[in-house]
PDB file of N, CA and C in Angstrom:
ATOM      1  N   UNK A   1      55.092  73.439  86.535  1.00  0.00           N
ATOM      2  CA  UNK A   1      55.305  74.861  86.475  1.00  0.00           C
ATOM      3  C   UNK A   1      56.532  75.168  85.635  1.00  0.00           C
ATOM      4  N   UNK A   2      56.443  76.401  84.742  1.00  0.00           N
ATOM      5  CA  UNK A   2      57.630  76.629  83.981  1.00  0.00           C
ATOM      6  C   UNK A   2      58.602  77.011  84.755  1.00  0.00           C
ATOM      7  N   UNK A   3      60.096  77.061  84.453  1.00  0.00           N
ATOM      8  CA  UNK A   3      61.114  77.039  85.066  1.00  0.00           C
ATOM      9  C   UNK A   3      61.696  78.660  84.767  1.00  0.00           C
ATOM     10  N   UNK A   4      61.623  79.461  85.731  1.00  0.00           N
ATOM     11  CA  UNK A   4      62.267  80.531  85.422  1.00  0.00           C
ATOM     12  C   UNK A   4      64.171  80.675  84.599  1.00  0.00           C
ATOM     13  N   UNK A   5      64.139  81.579  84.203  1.00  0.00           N
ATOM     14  CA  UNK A   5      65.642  81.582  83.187  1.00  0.00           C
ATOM     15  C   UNK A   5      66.445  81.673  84.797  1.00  0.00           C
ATOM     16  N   UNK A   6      67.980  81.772  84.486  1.00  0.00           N
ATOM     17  CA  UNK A   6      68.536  81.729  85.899  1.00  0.00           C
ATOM     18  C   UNK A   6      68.402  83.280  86.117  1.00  0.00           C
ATOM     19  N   UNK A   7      68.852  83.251  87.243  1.00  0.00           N
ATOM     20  CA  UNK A   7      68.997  84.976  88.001  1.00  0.00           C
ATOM     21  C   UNK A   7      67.639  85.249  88.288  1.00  0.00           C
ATOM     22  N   UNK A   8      66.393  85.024  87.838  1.00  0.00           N
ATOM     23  CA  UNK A   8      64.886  85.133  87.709  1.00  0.00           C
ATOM     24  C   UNK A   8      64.725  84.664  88.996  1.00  0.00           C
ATOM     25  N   UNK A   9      63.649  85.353  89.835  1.00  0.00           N
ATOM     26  CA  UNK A   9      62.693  84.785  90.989  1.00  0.00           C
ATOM     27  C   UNK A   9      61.820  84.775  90.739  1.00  0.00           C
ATOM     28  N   UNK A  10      60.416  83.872  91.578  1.00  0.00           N
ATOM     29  CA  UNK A  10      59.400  84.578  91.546  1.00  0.00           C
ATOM     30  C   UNK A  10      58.816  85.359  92.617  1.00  0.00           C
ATOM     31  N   UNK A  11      59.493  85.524  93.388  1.00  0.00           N
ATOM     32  CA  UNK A  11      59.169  86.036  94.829  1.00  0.00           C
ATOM     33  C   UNK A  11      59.865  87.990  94.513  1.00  0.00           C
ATOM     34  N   UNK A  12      58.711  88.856  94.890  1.00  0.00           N
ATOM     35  CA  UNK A  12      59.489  89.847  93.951  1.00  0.00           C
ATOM     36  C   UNK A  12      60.420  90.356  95.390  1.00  0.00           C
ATOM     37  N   UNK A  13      60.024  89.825  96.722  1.00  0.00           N
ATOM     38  CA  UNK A  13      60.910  89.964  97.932  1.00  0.00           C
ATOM     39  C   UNK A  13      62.439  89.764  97.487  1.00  0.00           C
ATOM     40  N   UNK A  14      62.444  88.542  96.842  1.00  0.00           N
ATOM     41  CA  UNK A  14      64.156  87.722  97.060  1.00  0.00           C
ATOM     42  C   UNK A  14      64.266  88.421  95.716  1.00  0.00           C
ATOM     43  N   UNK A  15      63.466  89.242  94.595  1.00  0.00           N
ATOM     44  CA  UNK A  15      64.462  89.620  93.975  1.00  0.00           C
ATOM     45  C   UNK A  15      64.490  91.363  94.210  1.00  0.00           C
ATOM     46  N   UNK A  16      63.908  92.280  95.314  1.00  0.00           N
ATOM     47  CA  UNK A  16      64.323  93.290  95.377  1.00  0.00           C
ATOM     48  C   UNK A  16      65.455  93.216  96.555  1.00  0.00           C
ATOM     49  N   UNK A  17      65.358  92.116  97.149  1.00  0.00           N
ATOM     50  CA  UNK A  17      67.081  91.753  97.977  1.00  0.00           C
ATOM     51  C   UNK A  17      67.979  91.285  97.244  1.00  0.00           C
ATOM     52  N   UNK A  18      68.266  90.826  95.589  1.00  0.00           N
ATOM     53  CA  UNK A  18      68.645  90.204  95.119  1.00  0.00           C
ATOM     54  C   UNK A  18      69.665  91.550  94.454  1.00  0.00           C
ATOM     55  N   UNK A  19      68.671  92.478  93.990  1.00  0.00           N
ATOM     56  CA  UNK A  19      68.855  93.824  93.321  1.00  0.00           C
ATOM     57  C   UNK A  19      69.741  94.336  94.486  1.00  0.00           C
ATOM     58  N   UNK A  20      69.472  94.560  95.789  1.00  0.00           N
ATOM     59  CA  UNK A  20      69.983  95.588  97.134  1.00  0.00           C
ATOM     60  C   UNK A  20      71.421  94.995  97.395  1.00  0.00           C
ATOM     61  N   UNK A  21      71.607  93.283  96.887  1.00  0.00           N
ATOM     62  CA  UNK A  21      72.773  93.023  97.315  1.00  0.00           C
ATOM     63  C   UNK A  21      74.283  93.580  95.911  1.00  0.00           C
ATOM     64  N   UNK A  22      73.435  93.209  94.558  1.00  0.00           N
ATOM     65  CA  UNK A  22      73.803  93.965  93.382  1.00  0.00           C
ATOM     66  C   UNK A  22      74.544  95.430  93.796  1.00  0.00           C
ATOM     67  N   UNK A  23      73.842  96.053  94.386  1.00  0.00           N
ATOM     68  CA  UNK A  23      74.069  97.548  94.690  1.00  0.00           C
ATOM     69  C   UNK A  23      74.891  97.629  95.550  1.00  0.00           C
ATOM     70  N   UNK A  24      75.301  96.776  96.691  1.00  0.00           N
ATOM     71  CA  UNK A  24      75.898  97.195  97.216  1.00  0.00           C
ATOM     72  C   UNK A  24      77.337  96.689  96.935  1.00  0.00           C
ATOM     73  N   UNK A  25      77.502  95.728  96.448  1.00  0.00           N
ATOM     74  CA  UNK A  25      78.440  95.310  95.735  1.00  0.00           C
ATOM     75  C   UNK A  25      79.006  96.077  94.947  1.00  0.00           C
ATOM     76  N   UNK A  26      78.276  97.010  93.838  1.00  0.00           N
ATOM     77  CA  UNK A  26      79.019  98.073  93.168  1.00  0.00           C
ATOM     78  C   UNK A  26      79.536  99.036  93.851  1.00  0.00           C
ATOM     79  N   UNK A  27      78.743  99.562  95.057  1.00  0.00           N
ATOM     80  CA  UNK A  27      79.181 100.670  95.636  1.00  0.00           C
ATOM     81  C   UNK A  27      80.452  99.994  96.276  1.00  0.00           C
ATOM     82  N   UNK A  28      80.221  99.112  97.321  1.00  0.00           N
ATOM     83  CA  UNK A  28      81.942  98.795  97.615  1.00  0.00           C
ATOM     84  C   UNK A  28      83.453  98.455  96.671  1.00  0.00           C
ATOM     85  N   UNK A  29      82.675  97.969  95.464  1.00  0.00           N
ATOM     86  CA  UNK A  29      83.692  97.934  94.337  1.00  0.00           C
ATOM     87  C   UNK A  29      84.324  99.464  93.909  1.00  0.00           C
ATOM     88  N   UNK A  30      83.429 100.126  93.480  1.00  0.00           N
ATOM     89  CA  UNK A  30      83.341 102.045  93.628  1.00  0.00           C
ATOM     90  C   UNK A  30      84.664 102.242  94.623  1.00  0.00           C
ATOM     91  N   UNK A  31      84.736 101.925  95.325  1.00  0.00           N
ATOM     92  CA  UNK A  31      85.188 102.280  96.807  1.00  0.00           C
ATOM     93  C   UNK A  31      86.913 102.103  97.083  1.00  0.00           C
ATOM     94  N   UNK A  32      86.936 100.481  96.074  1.00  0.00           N
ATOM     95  CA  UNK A  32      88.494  99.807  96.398  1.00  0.00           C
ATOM     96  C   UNK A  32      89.053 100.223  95.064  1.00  0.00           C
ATOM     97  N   UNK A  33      88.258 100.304  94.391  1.00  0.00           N
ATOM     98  CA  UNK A  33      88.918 100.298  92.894  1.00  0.00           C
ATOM     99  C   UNK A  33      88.535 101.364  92.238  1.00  0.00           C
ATOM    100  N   UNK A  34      90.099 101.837  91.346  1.00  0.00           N
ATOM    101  CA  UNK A  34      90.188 103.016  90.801  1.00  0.00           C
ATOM    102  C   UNK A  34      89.725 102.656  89.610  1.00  0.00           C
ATOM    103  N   UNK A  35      89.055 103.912  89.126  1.00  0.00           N
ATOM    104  CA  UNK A  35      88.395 104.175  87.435  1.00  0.00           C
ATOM    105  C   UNK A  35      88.786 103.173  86.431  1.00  0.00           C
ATOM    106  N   UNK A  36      90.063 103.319  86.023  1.00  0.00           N
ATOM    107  CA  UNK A  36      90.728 102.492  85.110  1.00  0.00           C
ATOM    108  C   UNK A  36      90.483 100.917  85.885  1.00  0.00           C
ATOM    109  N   UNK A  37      90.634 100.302  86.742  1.00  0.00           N
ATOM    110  CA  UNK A  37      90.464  99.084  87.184  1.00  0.00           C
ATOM    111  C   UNK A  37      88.820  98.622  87.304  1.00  0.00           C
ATOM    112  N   UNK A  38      87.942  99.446  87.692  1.00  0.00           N
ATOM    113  CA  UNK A  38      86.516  99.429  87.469  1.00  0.00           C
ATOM    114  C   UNK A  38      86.124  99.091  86.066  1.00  0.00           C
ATOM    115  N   UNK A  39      86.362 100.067  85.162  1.00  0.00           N
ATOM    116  CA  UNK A  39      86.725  99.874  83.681  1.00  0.00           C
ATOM    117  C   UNK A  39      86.822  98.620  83.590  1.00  0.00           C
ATOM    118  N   UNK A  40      88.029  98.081  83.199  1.00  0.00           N
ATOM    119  CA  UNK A  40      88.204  96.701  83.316  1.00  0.00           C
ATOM    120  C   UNK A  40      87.988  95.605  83.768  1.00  0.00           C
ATOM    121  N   UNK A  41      87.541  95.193  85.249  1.00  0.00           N
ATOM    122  CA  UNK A  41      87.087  94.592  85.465  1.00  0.00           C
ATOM    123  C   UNK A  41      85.499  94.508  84.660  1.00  0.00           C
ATOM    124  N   UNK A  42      85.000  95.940  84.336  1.00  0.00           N
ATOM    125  CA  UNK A  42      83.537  95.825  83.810  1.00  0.00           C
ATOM    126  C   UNK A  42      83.812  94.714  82.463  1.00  0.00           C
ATOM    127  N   UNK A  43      85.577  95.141  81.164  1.00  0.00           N
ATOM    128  CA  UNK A  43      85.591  95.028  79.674  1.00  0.00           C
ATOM    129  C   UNK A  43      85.111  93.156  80.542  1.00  0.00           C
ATOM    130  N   UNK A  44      86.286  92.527  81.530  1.00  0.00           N
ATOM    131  CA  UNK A  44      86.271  91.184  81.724  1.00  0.00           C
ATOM    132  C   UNK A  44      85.174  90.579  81.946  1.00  0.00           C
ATOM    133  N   UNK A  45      84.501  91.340  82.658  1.00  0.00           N
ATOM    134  CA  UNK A  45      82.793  91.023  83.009  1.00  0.00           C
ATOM    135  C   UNK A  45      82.602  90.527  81.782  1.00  0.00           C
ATOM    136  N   UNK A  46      82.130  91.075  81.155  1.00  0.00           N
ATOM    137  CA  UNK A  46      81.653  90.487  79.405  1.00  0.00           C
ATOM    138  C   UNK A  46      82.198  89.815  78.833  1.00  0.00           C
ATOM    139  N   UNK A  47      83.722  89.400  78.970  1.00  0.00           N
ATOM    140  CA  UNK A  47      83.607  88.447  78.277  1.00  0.00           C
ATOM    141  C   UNK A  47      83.985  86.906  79.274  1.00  0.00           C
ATOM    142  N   UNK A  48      84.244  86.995  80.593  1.00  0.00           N
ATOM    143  CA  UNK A  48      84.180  85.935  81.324  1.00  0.00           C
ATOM    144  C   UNK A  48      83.626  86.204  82.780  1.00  0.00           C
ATOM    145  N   UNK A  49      82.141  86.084  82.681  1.00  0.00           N
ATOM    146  CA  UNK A  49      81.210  86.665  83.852  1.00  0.00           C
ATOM    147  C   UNK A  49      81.976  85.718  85.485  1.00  0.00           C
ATOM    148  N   UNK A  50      81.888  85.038  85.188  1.00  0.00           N
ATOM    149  CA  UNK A  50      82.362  83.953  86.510  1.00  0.00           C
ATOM    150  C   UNK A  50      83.610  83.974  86.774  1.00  0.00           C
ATOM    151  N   UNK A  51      84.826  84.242  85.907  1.00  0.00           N
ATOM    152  CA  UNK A  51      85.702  84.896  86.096  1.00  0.00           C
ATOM    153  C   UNK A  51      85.582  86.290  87.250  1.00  0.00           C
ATOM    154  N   UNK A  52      85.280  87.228  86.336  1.00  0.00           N
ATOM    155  CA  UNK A  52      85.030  88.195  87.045  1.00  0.00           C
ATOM    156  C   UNK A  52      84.026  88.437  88.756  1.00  0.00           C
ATOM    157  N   UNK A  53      83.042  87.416  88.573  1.00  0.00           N
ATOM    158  CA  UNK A  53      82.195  87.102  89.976  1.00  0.00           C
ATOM    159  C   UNK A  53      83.160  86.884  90.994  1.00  0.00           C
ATOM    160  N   UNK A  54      84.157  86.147  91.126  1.00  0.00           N
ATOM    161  CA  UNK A  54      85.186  85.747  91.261  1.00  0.00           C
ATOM    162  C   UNK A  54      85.811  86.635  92.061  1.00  0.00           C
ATOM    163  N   UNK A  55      87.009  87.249  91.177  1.00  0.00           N
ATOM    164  CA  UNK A  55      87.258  88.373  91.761  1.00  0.00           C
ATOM    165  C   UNK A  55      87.290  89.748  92.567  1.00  0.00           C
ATOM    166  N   UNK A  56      85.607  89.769  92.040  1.00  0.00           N
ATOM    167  CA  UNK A  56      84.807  90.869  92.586  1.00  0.00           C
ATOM    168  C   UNK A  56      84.307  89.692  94.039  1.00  0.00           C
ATOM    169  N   UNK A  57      84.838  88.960  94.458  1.00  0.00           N
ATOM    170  CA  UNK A  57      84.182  88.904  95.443  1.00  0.00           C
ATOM    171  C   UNK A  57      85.301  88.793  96.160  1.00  0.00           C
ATOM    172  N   UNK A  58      86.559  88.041  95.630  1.00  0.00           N
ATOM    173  CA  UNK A  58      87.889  88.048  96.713  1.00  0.00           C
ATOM    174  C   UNK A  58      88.463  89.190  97.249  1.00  0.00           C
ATOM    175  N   UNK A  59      88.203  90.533  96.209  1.00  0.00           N
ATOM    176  CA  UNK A  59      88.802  92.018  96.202  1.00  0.00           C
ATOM    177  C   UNK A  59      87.658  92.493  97.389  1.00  0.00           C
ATOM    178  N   UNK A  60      86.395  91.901  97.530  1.00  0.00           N
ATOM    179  CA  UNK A  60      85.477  92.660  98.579  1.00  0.00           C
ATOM    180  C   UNK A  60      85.778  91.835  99.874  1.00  0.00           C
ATOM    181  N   UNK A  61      85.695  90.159  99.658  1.00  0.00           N
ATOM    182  CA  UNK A  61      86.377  90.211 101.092  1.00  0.00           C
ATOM    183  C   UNK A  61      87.822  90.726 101.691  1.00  0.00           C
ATOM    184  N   UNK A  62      88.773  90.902 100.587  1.00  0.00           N
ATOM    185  CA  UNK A  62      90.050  91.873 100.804  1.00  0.00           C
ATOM    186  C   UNK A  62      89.679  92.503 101.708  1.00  0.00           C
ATOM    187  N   UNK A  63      88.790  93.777 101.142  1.00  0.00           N
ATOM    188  CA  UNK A  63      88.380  94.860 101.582  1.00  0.00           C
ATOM    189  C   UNK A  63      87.616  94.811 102.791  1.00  0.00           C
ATOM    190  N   UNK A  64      86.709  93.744 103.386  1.00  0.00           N
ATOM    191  CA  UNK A  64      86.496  94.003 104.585  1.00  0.00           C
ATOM    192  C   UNK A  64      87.406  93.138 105.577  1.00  0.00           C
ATOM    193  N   UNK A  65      88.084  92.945 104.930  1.00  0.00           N
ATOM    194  CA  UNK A  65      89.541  91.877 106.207  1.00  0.00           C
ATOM    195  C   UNK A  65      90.238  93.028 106.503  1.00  0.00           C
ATOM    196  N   UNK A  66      90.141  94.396 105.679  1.00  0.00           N
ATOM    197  CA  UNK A  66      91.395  95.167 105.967  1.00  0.00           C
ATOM    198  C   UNK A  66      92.949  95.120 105.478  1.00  0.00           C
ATOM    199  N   UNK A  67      92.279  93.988 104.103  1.00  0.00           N
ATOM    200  CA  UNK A  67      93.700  93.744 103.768  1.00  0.00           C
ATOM    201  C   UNK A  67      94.222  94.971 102.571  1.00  0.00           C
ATOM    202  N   UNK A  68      93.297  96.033 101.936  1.00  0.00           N
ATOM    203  CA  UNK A  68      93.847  96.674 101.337  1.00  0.00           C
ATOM    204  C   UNK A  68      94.043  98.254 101.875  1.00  0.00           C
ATOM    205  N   UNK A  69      94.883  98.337 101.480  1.00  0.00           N
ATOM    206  CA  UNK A  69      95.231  99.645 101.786  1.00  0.00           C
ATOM    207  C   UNK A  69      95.149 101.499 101.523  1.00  0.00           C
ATOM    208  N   UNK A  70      94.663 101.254  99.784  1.00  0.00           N
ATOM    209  CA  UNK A  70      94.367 101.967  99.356  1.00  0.00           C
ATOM    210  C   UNK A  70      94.124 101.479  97.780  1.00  0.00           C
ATOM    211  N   UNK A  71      93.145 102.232  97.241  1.00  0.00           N
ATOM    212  CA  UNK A  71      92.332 101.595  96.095  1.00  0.00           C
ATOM    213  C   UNK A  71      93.244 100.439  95.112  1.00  0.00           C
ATOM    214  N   UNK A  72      92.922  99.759  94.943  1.00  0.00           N
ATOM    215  CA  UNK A  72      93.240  98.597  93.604  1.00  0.00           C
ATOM    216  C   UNK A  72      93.808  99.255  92.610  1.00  0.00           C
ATOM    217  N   UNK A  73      94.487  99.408  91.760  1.00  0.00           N
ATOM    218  CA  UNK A  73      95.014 100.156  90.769  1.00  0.00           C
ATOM    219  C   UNK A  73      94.677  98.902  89.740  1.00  0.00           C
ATOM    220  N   UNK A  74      94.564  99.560  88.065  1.00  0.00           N
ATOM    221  CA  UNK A  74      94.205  98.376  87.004  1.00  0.00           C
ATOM    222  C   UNK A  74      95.341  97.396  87.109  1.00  0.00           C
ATOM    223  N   UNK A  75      97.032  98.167  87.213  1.00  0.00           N
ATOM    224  CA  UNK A  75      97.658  97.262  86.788  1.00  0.00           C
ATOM    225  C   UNK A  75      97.551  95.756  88.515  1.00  0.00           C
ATOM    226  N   UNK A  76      97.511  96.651  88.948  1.00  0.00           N
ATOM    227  CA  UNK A  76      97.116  95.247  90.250  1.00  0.00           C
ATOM    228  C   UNK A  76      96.058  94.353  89.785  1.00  0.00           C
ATOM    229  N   UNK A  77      94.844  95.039  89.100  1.00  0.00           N
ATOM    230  CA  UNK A  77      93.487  94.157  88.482  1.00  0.00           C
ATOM    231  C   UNK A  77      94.606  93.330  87.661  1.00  0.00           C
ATOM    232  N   UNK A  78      95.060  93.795  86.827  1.00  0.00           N
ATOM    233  CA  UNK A  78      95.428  92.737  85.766  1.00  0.00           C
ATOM    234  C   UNK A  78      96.473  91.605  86.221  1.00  0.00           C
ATOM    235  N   UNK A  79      97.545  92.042  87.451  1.00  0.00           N
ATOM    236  CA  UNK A  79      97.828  91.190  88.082  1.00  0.00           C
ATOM    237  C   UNK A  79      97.158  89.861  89.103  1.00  0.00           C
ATOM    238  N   UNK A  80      96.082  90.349  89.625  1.00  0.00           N
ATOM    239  CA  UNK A  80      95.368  89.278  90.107  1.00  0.00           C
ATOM    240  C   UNK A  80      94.458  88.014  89.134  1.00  0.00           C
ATOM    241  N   UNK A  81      94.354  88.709  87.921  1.00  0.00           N
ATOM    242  CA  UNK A  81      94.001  87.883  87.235  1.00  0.00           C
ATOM    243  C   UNK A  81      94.393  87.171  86.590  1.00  0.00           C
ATOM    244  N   UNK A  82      96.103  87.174  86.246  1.00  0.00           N
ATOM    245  CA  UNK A  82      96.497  86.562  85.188  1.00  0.00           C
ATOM    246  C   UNK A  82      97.152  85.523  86.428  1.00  0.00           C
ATOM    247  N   UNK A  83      97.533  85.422  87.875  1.00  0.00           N
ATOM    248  CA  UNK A  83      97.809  84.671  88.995  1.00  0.00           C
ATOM    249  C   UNK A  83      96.553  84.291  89.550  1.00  0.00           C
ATOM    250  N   UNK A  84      95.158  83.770  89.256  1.00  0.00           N
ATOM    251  CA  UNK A  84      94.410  83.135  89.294  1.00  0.00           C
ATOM    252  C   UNK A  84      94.504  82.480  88.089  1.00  0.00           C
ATOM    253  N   UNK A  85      94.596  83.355  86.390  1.00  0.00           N
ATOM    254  CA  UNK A  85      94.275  81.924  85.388  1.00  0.00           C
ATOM    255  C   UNK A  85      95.530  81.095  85.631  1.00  0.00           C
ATOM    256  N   UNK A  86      96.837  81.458  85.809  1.00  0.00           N
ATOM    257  CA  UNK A  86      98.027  80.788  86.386  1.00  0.00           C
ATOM    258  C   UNK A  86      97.949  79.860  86.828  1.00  0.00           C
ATOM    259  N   UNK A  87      96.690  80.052  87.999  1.00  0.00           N
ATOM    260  CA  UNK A  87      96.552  79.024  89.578  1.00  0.00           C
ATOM    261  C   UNK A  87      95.528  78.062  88.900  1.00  0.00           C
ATOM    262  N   UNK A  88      94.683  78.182  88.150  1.00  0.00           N
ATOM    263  CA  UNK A  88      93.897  77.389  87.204  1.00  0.00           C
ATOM    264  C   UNK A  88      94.321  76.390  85.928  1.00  0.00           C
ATOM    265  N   UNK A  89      95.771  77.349  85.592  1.00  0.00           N
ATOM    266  CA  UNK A  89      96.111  76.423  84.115  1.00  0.00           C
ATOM    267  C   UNK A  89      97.220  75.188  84.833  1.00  0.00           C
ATOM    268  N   UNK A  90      97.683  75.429  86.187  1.00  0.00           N
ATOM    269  CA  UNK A  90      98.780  74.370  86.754  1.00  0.00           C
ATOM    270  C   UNK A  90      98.049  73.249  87.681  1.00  0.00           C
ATOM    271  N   UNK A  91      96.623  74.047  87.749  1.00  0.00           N
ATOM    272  CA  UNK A  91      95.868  72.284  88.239  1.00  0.00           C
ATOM    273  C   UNK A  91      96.038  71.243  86.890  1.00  0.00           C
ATOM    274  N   UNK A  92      96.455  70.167  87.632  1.00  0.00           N
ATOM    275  CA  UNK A  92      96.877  68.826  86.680  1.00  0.00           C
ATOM    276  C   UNK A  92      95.682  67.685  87.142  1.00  0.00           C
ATOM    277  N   UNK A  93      95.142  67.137  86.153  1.00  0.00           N
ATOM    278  CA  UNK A  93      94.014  66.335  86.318  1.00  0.00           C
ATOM    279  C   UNK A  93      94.793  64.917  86.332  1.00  0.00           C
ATOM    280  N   UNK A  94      95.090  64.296  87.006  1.00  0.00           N
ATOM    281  CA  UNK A  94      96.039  62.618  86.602  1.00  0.00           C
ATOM    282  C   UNK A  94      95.162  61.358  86.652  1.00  0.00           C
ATOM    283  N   UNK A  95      95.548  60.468  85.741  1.00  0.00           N
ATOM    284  CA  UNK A  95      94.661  59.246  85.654  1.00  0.00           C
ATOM    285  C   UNK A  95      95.356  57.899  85.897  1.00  0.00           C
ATOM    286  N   UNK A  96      94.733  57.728  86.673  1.00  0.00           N
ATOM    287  CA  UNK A  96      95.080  56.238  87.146  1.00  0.00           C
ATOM    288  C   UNK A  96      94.495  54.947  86.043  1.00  0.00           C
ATOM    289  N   UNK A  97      95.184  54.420  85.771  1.00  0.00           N
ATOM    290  CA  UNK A  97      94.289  53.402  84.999  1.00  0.00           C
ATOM    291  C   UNK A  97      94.941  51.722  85.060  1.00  0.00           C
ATOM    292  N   UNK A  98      94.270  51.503  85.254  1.00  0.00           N
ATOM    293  CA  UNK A  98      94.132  49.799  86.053  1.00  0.00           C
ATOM    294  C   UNK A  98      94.890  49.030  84.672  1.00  0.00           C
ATOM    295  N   UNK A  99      95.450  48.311  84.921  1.00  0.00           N
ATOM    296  CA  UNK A  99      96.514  46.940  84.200  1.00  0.00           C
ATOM    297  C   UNK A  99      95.320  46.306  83.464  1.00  0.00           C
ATOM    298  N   UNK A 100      95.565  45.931  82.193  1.00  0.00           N
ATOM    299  CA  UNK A 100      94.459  45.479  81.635  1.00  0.00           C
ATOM    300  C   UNK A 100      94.988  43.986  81.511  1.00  0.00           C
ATOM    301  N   UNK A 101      94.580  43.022  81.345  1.00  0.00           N
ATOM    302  CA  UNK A 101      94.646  41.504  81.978  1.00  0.00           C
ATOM    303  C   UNK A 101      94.676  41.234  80.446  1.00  0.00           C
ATOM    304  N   UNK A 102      95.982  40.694  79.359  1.00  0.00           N
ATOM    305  CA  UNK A 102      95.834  40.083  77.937  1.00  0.00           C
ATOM    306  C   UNK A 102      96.104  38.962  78.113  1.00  0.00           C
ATOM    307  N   UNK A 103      95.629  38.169  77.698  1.00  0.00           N
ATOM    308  CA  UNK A 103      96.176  36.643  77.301  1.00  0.00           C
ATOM    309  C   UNK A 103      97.265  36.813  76.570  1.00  0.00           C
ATOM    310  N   UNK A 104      97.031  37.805  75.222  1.00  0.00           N
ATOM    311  CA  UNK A 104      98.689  37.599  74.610  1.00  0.00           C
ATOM    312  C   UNK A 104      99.829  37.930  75.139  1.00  0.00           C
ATOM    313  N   UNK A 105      99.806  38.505  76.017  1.00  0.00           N
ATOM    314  CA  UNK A 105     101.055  38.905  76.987  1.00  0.00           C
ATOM    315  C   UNK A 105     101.604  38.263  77.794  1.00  0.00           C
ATOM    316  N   UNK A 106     100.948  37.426  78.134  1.00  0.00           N
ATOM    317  CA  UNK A 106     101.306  36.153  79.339  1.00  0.00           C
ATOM    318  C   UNK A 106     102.832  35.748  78.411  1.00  0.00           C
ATOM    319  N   UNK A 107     103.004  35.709  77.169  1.00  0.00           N
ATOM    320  CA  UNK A 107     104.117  35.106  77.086  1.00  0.00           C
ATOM    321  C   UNK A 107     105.106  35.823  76.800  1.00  0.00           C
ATOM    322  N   UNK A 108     106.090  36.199  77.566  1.00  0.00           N
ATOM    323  CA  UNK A 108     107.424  37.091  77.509  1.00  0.00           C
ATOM    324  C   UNK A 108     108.398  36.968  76.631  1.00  0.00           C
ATOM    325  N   UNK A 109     108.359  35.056  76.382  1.00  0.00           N
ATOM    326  CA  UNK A 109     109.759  35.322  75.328  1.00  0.00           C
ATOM    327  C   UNK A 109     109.500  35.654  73.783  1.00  0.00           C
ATOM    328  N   UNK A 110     110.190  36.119  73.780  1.00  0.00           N
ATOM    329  CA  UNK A 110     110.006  36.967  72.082  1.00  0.00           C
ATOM    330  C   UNK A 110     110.839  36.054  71.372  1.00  0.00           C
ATOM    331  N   UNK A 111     111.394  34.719  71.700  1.00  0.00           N
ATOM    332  CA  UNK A 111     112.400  34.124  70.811  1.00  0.00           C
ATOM    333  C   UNK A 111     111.417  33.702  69.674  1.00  0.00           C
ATOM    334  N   UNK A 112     110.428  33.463  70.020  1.00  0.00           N
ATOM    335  CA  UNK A 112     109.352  33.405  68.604  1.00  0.00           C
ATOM    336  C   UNK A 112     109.313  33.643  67.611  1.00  0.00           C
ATOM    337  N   UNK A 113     109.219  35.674  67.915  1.00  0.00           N
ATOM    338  CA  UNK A 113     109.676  36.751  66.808  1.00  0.00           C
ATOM    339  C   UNK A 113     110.280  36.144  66.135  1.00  0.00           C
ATOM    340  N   UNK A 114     111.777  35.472  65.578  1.00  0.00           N
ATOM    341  CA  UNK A 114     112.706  35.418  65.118  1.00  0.00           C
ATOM    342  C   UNK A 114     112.597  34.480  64.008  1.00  0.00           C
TER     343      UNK A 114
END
């Protein structure tokens, strides 16, 4: 069977729940966040979708923990984002790498060299 593109169902159930969860997501976004920050989060949408998935989902569980207080303002949008790529660019990947076993090394004295 061909493989649907992603986001695609074939069940048109899971995708008119798929659509209902879409919606409601905007409307609660609507809700925390002011015009100018909606805005923007939309320009970021386009050009880093998973980025933005991201956010739009930490700012909604914010919002039902009760942790905000009154709408998101842009410059707060732009603050949460540049302290996530922050929290992303200071993960350090480190490599361990095992002693490699030379025969030519076995011998230390360098009086040879000379």
């Amino acid at each position: 069977m061909d493989e649907l593109p992603s986001g695609w169902t074939a069940d048109p159930q899971e995708e008119a729940k798929r659509v209902e969860q879409e919606e409601q997501k905007k409307t609660i976004l609507k809700q925390i966040l002011t015009t100018e920050a909606l805005e923007r989060l939309g320009r970021v949408k386009l050009v880093r979708q998973e980025k933005a998935q991201v956010l739009e989902m930490k700012l909604i569980q914010m919002a039902l923990k009760g942790e905000l207080q009154k709408q998101v303002t842009e410059d707060q949008l732009i603050f949460m984002l540049e302290k996530s790529t922050n929290e992303q660019a200071n993960k350090k990947i480190t490599y361990k790498r095992r002693g490699v076993v030379d025969d030519d090394d076995d011998d230390d004295n360098d009086d040879d060299l000379f």
